[in-house]
PDB file of N, CA and C in Angstrom:
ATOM      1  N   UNK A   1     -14.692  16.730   1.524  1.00  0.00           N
ATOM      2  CA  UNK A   1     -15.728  16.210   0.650  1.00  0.00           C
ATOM      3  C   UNK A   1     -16.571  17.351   0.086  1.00  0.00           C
ATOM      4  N   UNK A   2     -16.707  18.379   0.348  1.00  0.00           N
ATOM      5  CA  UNK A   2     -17.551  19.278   0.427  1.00  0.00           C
ATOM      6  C   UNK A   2     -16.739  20.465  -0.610  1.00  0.00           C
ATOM      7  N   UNK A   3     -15.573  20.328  -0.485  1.00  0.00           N
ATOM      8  CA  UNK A   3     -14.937  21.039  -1.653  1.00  0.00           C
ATOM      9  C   UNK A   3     -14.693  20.399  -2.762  1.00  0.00           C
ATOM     10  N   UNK A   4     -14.878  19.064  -3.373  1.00  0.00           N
ATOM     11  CA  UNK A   4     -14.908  18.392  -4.279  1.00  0.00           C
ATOM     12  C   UNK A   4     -16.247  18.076  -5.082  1.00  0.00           C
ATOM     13  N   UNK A   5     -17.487  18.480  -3.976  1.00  0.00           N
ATOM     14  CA  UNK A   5     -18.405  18.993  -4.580  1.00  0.00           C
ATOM     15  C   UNK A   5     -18.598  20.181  -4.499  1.00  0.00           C
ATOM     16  N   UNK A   6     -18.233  21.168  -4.338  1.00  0.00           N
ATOM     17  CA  UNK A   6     -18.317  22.356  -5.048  1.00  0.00           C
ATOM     18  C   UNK A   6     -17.515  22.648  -5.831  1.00  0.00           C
ATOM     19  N   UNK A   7     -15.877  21.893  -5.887  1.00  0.00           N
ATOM     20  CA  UNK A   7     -15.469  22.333  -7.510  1.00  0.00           C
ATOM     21  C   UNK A   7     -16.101  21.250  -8.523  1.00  0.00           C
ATOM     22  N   UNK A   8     -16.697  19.819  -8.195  1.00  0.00           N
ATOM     23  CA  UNK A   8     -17.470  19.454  -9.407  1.00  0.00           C
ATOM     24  C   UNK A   8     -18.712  20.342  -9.914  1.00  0.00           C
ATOM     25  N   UNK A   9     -19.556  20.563  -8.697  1.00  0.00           N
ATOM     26  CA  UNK A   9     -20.875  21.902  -9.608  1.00  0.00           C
ATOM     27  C   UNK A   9     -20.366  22.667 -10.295  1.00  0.00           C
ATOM     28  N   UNK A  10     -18.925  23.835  -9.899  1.00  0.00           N
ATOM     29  CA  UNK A  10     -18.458  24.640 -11.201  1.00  0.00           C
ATOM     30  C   UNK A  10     -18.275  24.319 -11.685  1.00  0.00           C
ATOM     31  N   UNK A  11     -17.842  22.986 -12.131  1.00  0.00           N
ATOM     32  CA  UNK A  11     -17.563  22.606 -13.083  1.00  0.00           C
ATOM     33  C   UNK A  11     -18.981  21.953 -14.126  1.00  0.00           C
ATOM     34  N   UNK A  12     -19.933  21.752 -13.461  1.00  0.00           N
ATOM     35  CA  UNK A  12     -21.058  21.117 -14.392  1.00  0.00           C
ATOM     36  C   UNK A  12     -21.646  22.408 -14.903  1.00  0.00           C
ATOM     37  N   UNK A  13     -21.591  23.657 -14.021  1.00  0.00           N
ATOM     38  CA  UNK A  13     -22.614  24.842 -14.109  1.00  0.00           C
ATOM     39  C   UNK A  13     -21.816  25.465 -15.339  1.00  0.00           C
ATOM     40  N   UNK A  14     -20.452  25.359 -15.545  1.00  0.00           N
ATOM     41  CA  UNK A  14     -19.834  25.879 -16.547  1.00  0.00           C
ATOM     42  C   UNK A  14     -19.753  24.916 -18.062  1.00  0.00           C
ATOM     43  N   UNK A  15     -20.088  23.339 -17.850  1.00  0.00           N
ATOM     44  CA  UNK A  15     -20.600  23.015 -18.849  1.00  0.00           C
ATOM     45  C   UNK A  15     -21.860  23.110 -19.386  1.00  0.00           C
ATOM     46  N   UNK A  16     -22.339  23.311 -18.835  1.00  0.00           N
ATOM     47  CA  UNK A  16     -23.993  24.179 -18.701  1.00  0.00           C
ATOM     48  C   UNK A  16     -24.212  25.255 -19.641  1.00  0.00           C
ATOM     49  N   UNK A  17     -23.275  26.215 -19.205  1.00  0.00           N
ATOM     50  CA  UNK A  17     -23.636  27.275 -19.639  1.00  0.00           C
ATOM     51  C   UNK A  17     -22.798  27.167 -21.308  1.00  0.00           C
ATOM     52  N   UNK A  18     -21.878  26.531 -21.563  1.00  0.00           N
ATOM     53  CA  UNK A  18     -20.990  26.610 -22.628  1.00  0.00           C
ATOM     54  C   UNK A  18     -20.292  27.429 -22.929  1.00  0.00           C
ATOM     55  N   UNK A  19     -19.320  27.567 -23.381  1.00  0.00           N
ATOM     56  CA  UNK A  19     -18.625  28.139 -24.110  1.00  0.00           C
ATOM     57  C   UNK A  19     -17.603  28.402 -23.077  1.00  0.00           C
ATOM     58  N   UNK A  20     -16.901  27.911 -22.454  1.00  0.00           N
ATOM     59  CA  UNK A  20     -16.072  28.333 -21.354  1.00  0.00           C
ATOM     60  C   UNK A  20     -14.573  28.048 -21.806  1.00  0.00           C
ATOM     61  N   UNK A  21     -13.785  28.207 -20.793  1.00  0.00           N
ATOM     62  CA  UNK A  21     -12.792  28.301 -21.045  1.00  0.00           C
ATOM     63  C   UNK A  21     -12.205  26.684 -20.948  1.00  0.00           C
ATOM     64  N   UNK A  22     -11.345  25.978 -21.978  1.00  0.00           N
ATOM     65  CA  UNK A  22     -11.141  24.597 -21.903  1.00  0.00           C
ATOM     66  C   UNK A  22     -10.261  24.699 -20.182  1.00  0.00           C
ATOM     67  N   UNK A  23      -9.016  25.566 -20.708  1.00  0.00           N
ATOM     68  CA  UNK A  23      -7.493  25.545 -19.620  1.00  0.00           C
ATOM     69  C   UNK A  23      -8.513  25.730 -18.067  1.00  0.00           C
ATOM     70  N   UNK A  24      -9.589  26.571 -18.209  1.00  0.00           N
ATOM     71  CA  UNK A  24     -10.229  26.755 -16.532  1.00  0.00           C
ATOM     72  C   UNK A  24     -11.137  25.271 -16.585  1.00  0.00           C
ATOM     73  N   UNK A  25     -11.292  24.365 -17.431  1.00  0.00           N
ATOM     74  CA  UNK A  25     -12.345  23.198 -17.187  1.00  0.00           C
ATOM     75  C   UNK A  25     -11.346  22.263 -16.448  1.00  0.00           C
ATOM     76  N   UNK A  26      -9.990  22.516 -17.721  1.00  0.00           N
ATOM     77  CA  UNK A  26      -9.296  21.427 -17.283  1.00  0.00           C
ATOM     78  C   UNK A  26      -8.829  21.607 -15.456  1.00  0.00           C
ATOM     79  N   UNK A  27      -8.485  23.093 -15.201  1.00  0.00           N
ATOM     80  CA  UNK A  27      -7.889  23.438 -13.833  1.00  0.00           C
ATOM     81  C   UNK A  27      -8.974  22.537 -12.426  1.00  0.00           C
ATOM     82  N   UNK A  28     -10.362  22.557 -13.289  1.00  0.00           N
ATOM     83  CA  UNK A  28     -11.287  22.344 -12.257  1.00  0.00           C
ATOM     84  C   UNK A  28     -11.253  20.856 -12.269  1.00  0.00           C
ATOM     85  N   UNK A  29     -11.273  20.130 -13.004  1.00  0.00           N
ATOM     86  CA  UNK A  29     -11.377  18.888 -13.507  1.00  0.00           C
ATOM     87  C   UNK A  29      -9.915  18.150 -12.304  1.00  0.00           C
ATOM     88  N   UNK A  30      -8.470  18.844 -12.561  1.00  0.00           N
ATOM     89  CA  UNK A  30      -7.282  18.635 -11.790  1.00  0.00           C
ATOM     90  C   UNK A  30      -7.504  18.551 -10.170  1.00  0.00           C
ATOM     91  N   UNK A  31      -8.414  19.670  -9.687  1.00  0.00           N
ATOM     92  CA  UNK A  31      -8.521  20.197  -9.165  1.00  0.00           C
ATOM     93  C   UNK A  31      -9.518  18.675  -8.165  1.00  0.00           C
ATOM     94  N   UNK A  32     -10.515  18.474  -9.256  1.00  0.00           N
ATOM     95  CA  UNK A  32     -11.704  17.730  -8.353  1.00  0.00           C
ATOM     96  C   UNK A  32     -10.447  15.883  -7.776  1.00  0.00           C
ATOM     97  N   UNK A  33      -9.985  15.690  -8.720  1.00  0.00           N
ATOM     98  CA  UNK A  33      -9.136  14.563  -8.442  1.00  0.00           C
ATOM     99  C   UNK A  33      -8.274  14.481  -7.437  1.00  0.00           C
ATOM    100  N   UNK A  34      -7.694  15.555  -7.261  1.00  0.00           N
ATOM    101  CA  UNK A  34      -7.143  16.253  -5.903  1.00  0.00           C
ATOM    102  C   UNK A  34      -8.012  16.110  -4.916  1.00  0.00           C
ATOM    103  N   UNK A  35      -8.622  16.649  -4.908  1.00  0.00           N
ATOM    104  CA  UNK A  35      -9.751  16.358  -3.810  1.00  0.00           C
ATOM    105  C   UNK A  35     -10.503  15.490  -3.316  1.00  0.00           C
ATOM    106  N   UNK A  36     -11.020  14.413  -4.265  1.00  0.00           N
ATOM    107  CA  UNK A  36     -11.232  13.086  -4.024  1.00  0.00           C
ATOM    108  C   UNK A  36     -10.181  12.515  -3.545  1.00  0.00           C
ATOM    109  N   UNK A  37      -9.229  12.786  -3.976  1.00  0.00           N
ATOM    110  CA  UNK A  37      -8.184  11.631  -3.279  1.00  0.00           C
ATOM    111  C   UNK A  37      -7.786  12.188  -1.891  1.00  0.00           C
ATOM    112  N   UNK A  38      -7.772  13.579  -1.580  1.00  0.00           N
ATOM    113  CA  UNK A  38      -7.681  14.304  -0.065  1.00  0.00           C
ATOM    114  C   UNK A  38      -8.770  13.316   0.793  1.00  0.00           C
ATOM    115  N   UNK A  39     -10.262  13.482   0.151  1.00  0.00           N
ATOM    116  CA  UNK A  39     -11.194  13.057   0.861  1.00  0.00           C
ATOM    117  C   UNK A  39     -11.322  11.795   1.349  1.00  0.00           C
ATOM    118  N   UNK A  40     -10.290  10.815   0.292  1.00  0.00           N
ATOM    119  CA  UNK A  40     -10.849   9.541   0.546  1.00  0.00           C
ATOM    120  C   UNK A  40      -9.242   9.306   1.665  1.00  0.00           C
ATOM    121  N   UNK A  41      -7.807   9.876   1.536  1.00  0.00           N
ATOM    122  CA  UNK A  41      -7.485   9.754   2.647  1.00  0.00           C
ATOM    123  C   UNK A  41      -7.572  10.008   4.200  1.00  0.00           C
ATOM    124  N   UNK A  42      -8.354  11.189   3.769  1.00  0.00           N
ATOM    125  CA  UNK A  42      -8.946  11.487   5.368  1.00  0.00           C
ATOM    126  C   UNK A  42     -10.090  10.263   5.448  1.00  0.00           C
ATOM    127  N   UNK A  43     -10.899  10.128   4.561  1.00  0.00           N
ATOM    128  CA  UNK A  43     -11.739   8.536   5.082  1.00  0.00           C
ATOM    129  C   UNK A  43     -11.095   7.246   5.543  1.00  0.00           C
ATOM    130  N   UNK A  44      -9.984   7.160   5.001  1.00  0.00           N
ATOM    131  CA  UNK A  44      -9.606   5.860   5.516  1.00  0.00           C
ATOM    132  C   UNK A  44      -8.462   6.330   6.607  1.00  0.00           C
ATOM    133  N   UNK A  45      -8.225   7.561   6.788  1.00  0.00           N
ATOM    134  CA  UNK A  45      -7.807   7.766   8.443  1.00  0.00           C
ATOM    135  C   UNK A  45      -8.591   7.803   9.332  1.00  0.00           C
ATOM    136  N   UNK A  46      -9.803   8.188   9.566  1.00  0.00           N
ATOM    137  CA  UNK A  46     -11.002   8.054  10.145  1.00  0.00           C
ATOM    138  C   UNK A  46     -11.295   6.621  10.666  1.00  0.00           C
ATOM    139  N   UNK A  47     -11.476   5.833   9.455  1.00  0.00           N
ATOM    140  CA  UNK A  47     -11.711   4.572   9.596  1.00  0.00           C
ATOM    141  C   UNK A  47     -10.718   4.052  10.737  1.00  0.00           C
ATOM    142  N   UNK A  48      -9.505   3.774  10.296  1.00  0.00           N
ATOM    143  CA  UNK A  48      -8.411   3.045  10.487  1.00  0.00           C
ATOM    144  C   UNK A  48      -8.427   3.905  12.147  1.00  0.00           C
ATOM    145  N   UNK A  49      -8.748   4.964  12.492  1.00  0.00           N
ATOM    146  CA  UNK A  49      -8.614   5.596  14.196  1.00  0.00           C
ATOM    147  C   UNK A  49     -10.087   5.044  14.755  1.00  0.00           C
ATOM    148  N   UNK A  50     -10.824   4.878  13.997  1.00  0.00           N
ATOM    149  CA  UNK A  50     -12.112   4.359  15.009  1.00  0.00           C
ATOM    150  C   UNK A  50     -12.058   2.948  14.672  1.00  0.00           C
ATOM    151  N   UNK A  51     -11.343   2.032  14.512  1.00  0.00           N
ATOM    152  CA  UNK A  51     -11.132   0.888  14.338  1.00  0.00           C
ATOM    153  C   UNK A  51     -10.800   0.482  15.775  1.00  0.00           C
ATOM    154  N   UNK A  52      -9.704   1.420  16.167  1.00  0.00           N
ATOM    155  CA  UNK A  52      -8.814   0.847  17.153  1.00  0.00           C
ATOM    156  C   UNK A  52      -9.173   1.021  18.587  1.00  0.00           C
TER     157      UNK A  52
END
């Protein structure tokens, strides 16, 4: 979770600043979706082991 918010801040701090590179927005952008979806399977493994 914690790496999906830190590649979303580079990614806001670099729309921020402007003028950046599209191909490095898009890498970060790939990048954060990846990671949400890492995060939310480790959440529902979590879940699903303290269930039982």
């Amino acid at each position: 979770m914690l790496g999906t918010l830190g590649v979303l801040l580079t990614g806001v701090i670099g729309l921020v600043r402007g003028g950046g590179d599209p191909a490095r927005s898009n890498r970060l952008m790939q990048w954060r979706v990846v990671l949400q979806g890492a995060a939310l399977l480790l959440f529902l493994l979590l879940m699903s082991l303290m269930r039982s």
